[in-house]
N, C-alpha and C. Protein backbone atom coordinates (compact mmCIF):
# COMPACT_ATOMS: atom_id res chain seq x y z
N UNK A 1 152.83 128.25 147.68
CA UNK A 1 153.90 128.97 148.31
C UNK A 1 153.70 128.94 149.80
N UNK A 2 154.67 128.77 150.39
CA UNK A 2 154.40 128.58 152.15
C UNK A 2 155.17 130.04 152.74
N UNK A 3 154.19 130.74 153.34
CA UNK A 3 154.82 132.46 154.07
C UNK A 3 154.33 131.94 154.88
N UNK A 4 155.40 132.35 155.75
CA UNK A 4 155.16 132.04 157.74
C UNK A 4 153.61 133.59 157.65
N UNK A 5 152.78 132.79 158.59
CA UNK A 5 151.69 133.20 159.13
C UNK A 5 152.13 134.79 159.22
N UNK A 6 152.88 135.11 160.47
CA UNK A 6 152.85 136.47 160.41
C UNK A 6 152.98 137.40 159.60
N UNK A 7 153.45 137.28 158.41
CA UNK A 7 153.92 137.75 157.34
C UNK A 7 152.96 137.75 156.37
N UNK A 8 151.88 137.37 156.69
CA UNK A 8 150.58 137.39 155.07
C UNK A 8 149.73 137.84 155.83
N UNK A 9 148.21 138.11 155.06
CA UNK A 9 147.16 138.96 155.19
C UNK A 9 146.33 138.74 154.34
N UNK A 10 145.09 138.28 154.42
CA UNK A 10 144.30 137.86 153.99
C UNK A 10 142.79 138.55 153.69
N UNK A 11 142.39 139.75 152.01
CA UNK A 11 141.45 139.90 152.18
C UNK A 11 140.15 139.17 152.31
N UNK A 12 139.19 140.42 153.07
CA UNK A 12 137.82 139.77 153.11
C UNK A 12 136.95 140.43 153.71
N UNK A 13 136.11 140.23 153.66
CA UNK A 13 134.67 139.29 152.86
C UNK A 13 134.75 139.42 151.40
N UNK A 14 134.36 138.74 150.62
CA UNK A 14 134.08 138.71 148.89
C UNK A 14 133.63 139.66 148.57
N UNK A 15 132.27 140.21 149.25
CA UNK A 15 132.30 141.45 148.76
C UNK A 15 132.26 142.67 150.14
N UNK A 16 133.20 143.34 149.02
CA UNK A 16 133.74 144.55 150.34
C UNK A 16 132.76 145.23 150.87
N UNK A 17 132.47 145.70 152.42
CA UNK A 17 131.64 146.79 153.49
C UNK A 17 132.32 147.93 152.24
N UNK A 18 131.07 148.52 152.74
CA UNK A 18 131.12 150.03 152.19
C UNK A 18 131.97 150.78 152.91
N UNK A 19 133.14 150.87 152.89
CA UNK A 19 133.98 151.96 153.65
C UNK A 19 134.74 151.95 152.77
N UNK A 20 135.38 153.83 152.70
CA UNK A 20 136.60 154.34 151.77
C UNK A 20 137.46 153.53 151.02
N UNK A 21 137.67 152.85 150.22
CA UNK A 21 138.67 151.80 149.81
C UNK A 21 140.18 151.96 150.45
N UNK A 22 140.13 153.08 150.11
CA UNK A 22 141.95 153.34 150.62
C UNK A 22 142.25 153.26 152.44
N UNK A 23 140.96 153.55 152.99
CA UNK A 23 141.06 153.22 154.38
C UNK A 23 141.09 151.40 154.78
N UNK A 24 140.65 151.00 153.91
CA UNK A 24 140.26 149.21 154.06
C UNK A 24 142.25 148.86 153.26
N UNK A 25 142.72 149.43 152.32
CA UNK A 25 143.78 149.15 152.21
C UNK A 25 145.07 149.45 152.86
N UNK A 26 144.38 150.65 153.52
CA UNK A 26 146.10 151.15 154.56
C UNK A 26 145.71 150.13 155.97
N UNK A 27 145.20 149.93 156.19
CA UNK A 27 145.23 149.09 157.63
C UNK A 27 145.25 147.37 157.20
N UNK A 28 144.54 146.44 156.13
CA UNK A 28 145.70 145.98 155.38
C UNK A 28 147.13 145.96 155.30
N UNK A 29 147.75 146.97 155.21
CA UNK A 29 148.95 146.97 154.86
C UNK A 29 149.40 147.16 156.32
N UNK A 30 149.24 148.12 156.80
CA UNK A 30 149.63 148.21 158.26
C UNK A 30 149.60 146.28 159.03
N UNK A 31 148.59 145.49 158.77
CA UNK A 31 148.44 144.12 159.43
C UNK A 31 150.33 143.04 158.99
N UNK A 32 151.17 143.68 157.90
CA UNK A 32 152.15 143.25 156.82
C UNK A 32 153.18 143.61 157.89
N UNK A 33 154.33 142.71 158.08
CA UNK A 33 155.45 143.32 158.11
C UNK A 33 156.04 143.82 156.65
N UNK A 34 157.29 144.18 157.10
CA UNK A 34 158.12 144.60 155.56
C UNK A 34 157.95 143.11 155.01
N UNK A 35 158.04 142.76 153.54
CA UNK A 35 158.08 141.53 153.15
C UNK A 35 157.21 140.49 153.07
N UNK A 36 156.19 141.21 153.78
CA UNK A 36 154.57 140.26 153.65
C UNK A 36 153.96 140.60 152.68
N UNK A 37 153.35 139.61 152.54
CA UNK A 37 152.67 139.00 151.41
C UNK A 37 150.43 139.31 151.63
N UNK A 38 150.00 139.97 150.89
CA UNK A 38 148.60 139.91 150.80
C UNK A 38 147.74 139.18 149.60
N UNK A 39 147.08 138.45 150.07
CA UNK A 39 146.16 138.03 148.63
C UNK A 39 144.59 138.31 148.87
N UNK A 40 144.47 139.40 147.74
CA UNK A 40 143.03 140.10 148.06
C UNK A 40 142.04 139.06 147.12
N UNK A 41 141.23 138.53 147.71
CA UNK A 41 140.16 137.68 147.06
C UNK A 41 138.92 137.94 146.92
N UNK A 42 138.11 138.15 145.85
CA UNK A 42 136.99 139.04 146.10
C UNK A 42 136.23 138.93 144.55
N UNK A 43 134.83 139.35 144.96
CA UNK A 43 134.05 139.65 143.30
C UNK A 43 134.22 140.93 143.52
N UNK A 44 134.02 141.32 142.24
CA UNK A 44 134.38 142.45 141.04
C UNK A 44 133.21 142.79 140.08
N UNK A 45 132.78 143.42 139.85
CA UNK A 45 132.40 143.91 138.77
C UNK A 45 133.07 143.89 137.22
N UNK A 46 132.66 144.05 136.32
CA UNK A 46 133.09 143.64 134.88
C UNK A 46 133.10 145.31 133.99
N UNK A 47 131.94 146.05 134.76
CA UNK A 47 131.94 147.49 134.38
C UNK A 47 132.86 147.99 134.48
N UNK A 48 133.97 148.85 134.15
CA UNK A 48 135.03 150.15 134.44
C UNK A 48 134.43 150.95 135.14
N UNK A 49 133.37 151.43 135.47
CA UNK A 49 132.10 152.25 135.93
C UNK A 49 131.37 152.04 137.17
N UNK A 50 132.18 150.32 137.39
CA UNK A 50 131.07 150.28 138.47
C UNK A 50 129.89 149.97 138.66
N UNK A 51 129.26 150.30 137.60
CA UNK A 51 127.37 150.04 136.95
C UNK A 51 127.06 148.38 137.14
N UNK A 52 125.77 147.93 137.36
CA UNK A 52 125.31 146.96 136.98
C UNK A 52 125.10 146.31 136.16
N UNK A 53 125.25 145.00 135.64
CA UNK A 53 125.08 144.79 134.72
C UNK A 53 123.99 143.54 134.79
N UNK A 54 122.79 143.23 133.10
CA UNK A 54 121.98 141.95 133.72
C UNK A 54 120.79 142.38 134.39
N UNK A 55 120.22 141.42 134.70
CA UNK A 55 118.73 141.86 135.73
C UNK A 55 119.48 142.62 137.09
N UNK A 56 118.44 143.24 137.47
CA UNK A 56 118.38 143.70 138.89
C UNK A 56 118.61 142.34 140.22
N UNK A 57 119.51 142.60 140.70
CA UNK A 57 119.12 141.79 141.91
C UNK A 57 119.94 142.04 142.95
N UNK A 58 120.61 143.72 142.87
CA UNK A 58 121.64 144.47 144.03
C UNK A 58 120.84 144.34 144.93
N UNK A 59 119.09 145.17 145.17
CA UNK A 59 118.45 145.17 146.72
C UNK A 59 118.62 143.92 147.27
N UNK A 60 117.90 142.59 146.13
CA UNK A 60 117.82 141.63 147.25
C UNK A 60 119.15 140.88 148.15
N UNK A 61 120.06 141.25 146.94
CA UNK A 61 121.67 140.47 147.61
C UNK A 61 121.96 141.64 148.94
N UNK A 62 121.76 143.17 148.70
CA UNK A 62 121.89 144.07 149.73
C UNK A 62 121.12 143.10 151.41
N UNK A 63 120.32 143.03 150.91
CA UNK A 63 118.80 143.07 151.80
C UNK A 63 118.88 141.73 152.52
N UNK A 64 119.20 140.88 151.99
CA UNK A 64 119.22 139.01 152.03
C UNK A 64 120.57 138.52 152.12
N UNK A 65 121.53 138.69 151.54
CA UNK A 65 122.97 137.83 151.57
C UNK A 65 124.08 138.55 151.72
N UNK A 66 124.44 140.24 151.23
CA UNK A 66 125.34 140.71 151.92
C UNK A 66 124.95 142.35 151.79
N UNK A 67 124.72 142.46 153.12
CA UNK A 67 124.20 143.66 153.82
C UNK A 67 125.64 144.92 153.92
N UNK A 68 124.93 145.47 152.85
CA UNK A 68 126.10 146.57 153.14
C UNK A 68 127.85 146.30 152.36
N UNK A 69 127.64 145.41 151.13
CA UNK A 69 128.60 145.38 150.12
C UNK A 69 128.27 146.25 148.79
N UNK A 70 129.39 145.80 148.30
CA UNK A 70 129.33 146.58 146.84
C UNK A 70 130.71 145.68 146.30
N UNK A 71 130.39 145.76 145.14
CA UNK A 71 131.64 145.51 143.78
C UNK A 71 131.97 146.49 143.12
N UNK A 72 133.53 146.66 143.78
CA UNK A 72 134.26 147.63 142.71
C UNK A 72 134.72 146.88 141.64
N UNK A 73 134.83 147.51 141.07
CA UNK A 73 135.74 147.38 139.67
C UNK A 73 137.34 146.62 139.68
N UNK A 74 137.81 145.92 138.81
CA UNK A 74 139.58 145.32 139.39
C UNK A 74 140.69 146.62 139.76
N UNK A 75 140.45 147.83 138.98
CA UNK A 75 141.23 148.79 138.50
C UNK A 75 140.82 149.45 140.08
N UNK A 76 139.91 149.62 140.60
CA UNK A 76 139.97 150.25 142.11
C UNK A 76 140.65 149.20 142.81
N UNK A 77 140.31 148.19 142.81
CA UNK A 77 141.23 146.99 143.99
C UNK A 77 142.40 147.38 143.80
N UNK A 78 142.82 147.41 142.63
CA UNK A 78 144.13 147.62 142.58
C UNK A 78 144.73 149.15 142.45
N UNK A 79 143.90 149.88 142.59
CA UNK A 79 144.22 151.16 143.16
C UNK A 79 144.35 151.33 144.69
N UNK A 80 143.61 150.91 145.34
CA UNK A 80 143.50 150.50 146.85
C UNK A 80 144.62 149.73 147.20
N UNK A 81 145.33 149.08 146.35
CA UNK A 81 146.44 147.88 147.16
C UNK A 81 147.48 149.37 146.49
N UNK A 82 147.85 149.91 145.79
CA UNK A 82 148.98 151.12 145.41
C UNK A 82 148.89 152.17 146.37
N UNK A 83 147.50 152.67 146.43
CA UNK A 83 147.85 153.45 147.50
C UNK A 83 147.72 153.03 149.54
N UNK A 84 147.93 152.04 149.13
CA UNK A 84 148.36 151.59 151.02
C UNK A 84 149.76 151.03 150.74
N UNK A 85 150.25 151.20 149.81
CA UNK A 85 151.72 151.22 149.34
C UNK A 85 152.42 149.89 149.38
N UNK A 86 151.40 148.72 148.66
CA UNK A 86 152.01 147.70 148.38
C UNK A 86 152.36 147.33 146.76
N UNK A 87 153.06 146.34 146.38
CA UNK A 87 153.12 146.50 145.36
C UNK A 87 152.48 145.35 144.77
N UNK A 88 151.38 145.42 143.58
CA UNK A 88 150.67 144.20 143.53
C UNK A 88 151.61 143.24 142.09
N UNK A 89 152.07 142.29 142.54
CA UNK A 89 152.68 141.50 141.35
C UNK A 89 152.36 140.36 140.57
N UNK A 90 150.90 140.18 140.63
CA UNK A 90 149.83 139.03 140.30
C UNK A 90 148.59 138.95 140.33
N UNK A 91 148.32 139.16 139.13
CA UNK A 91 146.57 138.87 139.14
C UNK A 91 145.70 138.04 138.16
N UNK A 92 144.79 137.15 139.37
CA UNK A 92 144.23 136.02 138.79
C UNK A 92 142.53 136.42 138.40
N UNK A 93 142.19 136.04 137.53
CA UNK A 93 140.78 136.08 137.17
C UNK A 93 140.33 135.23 137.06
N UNK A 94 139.82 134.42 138.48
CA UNK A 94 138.55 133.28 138.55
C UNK A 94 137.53 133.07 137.70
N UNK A 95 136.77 133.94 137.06
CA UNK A 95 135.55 133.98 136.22
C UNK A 95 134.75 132.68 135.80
N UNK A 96 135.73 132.03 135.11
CA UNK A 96 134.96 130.55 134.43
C UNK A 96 134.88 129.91 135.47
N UNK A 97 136.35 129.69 136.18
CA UNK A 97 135.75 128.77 137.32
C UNK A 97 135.00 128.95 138.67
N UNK A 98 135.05 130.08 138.82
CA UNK A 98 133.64 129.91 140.08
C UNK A 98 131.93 130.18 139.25
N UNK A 99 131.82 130.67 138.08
CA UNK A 99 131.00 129.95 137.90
C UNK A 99 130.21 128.48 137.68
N UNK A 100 131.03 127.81 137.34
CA UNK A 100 131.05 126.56 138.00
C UNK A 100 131.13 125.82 139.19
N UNK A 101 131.81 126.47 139.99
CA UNK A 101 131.77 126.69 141.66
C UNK A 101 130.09 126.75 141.98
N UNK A 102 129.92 127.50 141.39
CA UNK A 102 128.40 128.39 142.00
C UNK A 102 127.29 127.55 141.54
N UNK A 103 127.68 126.90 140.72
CA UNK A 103 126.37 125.95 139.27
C UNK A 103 126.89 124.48 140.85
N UNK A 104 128.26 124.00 140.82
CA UNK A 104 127.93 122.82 141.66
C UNK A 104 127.23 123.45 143.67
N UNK A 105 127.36 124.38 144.03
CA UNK A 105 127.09 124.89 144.94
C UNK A 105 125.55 124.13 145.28
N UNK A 106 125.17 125.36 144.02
CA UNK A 106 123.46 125.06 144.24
C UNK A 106 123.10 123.90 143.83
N UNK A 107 123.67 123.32 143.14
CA UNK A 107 123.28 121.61 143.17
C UNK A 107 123.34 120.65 144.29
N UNK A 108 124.43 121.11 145.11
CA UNK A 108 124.60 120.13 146.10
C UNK A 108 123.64 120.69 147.36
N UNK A 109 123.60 122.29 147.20
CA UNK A 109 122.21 122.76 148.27
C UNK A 109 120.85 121.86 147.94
N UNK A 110 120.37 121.92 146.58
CA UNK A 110 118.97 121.38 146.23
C UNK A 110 119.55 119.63 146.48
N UNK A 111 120.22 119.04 146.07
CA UNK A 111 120.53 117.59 146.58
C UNK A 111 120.42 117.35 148.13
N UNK A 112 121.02 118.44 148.97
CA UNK A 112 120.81 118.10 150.50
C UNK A 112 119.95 119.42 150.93
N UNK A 113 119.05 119.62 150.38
CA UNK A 113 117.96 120.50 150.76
C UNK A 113 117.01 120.27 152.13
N UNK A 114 116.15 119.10 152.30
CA UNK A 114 115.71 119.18 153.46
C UNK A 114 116.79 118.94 154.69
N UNK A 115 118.02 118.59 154.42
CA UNK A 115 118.79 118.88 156.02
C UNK A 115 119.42 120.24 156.08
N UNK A 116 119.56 121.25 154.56
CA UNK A 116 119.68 122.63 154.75
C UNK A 116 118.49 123.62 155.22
N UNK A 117 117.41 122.65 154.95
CA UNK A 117 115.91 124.14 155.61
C UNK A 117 115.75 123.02 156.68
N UNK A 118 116.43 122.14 157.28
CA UNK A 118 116.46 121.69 159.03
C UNK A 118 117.25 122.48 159.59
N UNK A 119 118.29 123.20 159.48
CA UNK A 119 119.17 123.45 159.80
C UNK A 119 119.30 125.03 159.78
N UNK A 120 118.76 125.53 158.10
CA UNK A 120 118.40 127.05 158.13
C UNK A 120 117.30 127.54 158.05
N UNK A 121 116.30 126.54 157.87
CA UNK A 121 114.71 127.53 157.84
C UNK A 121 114.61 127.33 156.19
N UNK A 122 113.80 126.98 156.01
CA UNK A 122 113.03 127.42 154.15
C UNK A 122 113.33 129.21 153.93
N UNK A 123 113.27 130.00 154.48
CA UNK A 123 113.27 130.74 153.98
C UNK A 123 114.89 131.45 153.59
N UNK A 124 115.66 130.74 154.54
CA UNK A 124 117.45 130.93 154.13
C UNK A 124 118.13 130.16 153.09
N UNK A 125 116.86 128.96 152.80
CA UNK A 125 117.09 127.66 151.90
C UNK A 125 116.81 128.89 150.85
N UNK A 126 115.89 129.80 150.80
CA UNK A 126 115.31 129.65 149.29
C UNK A 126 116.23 131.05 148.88
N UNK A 127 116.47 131.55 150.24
CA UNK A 127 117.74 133.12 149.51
C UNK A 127 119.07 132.44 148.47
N UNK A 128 119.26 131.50 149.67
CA UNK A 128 120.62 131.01 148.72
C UNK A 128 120.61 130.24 148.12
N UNK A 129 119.66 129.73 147.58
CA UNK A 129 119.59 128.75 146.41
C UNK A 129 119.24 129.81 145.12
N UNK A 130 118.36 130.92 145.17
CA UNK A 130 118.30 131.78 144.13
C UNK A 130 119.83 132.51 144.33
N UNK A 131 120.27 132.73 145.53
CA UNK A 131 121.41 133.74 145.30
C UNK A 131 122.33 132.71 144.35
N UNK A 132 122.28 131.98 145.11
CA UNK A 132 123.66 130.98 144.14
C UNK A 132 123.42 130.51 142.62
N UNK A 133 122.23 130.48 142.53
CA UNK A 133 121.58 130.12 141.05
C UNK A 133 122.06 131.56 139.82
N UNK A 134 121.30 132.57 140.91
CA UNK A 134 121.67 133.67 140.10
C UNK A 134 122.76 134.32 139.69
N UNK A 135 123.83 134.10 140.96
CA UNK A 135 125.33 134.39 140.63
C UNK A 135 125.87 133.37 139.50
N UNK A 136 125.88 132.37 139.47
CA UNK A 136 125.76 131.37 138.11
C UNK A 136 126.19 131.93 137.40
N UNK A 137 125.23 132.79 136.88
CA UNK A 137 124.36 132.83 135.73
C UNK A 137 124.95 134.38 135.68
N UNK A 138 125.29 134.76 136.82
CA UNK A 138 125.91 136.69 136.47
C UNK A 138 127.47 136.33 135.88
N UNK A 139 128.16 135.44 136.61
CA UNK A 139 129.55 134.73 136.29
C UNK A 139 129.47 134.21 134.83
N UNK A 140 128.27 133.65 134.40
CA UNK A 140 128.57 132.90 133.08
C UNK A 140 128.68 133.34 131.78
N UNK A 141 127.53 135.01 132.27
CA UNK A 141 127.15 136.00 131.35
C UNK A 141 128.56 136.81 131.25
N UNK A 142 129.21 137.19 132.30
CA UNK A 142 130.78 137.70 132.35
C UNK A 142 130.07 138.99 133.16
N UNK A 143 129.23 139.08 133.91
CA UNK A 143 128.55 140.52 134.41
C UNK A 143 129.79 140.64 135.40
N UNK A 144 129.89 139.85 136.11
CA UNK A 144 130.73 139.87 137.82
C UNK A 144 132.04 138.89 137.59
N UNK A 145 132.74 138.91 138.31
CA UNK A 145 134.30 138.43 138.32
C UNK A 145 134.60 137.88 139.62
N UNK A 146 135.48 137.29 139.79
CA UNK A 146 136.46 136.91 140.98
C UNK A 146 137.97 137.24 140.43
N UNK A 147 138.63 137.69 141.40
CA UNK A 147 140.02 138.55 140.93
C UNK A 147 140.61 138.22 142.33
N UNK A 148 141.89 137.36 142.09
CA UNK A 148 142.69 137.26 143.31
C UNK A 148 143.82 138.58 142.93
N UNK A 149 144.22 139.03 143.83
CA UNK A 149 145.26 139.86 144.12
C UNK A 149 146.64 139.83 144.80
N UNK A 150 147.62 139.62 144.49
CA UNK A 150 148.40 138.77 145.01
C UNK A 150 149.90 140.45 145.20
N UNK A 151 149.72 140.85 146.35
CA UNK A 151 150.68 141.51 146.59
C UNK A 151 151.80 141.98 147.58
N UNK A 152 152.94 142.84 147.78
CA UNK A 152 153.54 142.58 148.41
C UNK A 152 153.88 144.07 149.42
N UNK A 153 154.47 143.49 150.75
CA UNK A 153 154.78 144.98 151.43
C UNK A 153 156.48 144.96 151.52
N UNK A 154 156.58 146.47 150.80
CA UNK A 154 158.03 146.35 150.02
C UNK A 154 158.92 146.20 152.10
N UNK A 155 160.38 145.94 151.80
CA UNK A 155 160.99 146.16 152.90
C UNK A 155 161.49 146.86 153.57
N UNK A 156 162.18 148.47 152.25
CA UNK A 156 162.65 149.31 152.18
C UNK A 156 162.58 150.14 151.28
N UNK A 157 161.17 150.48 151.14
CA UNK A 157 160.80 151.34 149.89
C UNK A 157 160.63 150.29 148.46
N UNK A 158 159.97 150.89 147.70
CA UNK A 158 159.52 149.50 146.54
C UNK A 158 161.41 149.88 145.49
N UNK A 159 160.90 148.84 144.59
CA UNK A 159 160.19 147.58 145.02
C UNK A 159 160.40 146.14 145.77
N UNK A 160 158.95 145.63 145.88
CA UNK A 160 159.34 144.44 147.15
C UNK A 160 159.65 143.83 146.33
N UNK A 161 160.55 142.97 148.01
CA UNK A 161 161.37 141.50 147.07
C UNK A 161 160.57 140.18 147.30
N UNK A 162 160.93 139.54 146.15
CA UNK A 162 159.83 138.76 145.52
C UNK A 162 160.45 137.48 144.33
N UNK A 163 159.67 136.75 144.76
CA UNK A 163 160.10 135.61 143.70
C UNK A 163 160.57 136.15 142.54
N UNK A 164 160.84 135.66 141.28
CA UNK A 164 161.54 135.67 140.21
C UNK A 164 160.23 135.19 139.23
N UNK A 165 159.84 134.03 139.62
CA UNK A 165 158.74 133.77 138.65
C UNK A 165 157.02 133.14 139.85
N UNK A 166 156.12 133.48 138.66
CA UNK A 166 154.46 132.86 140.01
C UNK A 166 154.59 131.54 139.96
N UNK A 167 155.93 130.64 139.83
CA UNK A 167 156.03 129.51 140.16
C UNK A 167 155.29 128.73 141.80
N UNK A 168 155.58 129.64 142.26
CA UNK A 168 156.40 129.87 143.72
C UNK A 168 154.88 129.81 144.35
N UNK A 169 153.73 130.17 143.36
CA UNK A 169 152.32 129.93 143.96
C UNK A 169 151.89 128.65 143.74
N UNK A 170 152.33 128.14 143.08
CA UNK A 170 151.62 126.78 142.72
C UNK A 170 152.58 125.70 143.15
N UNK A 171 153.84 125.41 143.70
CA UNK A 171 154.83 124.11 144.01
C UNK A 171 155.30 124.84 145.88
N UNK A 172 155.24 123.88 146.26
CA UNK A 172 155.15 124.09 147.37
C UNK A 172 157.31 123.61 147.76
N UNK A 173 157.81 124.69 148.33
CA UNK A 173 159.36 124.66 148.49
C UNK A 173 159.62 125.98 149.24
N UNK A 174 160.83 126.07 148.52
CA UNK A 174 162.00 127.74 149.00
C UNK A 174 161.93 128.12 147.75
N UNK A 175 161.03 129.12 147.16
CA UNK A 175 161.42 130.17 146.18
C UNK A 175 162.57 130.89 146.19
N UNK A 176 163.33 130.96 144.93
CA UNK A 176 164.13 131.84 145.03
C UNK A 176 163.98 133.29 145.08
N UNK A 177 164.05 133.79 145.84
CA UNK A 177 164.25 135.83 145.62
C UNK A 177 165.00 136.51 145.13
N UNK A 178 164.31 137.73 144.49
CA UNK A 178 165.19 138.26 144.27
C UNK A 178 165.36 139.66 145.59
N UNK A 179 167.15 139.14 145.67
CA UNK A 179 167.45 140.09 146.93
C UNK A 179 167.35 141.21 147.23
N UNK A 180 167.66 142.15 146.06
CA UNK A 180 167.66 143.48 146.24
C UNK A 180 167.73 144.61 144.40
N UNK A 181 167.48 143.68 143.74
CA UNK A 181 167.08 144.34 142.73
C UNK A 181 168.51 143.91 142.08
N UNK A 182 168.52 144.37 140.58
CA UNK A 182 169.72 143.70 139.95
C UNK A 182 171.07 144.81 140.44
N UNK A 183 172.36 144.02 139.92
CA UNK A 183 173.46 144.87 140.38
C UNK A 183 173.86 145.47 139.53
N UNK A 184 174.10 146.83 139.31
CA UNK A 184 174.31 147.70 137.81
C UNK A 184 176.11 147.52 137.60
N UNK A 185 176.61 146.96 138.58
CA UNK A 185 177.88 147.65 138.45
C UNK A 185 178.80 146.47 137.82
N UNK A 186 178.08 144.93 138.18
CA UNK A 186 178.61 143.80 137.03
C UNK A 186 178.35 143.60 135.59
N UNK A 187 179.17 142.90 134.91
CA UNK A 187 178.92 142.67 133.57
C UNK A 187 177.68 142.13 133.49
């Protein structure tokens, strides 16, 4: 789907800073004109709870690869995109395939390994070759997720207007919209 630049918004980092969710989603939404478009991209957790799942390895990802994240749950993301008052109309669950993402990752790190510890040091070689090994393996087990979020900032109160079908993500054209909701007063 092609949205003129000003009009979209792009979450990030994968995994979210620790701040209020609903504060990370109203200024989000605030970045939207009416009619923009957000796609929140991110790991997830698999818990409803939030909890860990699998071996331990929150300190070292805290400590080593992302300082000061956490994984919510899909059901908070998408509580966070409702209350900054967008409306979310699509959601994708990456799962199988970035674990495979993550399995060719670290293959192609250990294949070009000595120009990655030229470049980062052995000891950044060896975080992310276990980080990426281990996410693998959290993705394959179903512990952690990837969840795109695909939503909208209404124009005039919900709901936003919006394609007709998620065609419109995958073929690149003029989607059709729908303009303003159906008309009650025709046959």
């Amino acid at each position: 789907m092609h949205v003129p630049t000003e009009t979209r918004a792009q979450a990030a980092p994968a995994r979210a800073r620790r701040q209020p969710a609903p504060c990370r989603g109203r200024r989000r939404a605030r970045l939207l004109r009416p009619g923009g478009v957000l796609l929140n991209h991110g790991l997830v957790t698999t818990d409803p709870d939030g909890k860990a799942h699998g071996p331990p390895g929150g300190e070292f990802i805290d400590r080593h690869v992302f300082q000061g994240g956490e994984l919510p749950h899909l059901s908070r993301v998408l509580q966070t995109v409702a209350l900054a008052g967008l409306e979310a109309v699509d959601i994708e669950d990456l799962r199988p395939h970035y674990a495979r993402t993550l399995q060719h990752w670290v293959r192609r790190l250990e294949a070009r390994s000595r120009e990655a510890i030229g470049i980062a040091g052995i000891e950044r070689y060896r975080i992310w070759r276990i980080y990426l090994a281990g996410m693998a393996f959290a993705f394959d087990r179903g512990w952690l997720s990837v969840a795109q979020v695909l939503a909208y900032k209404p124009t005039n109160g919900p709901p936003a207007i919006r394609p007709w079908t998620p065609e419109h993500q995958y073929v690149f054209g003029n989607p059709q919209f729908i303009a303003s909701g159906l008309n009650w007063t025709e046959d």
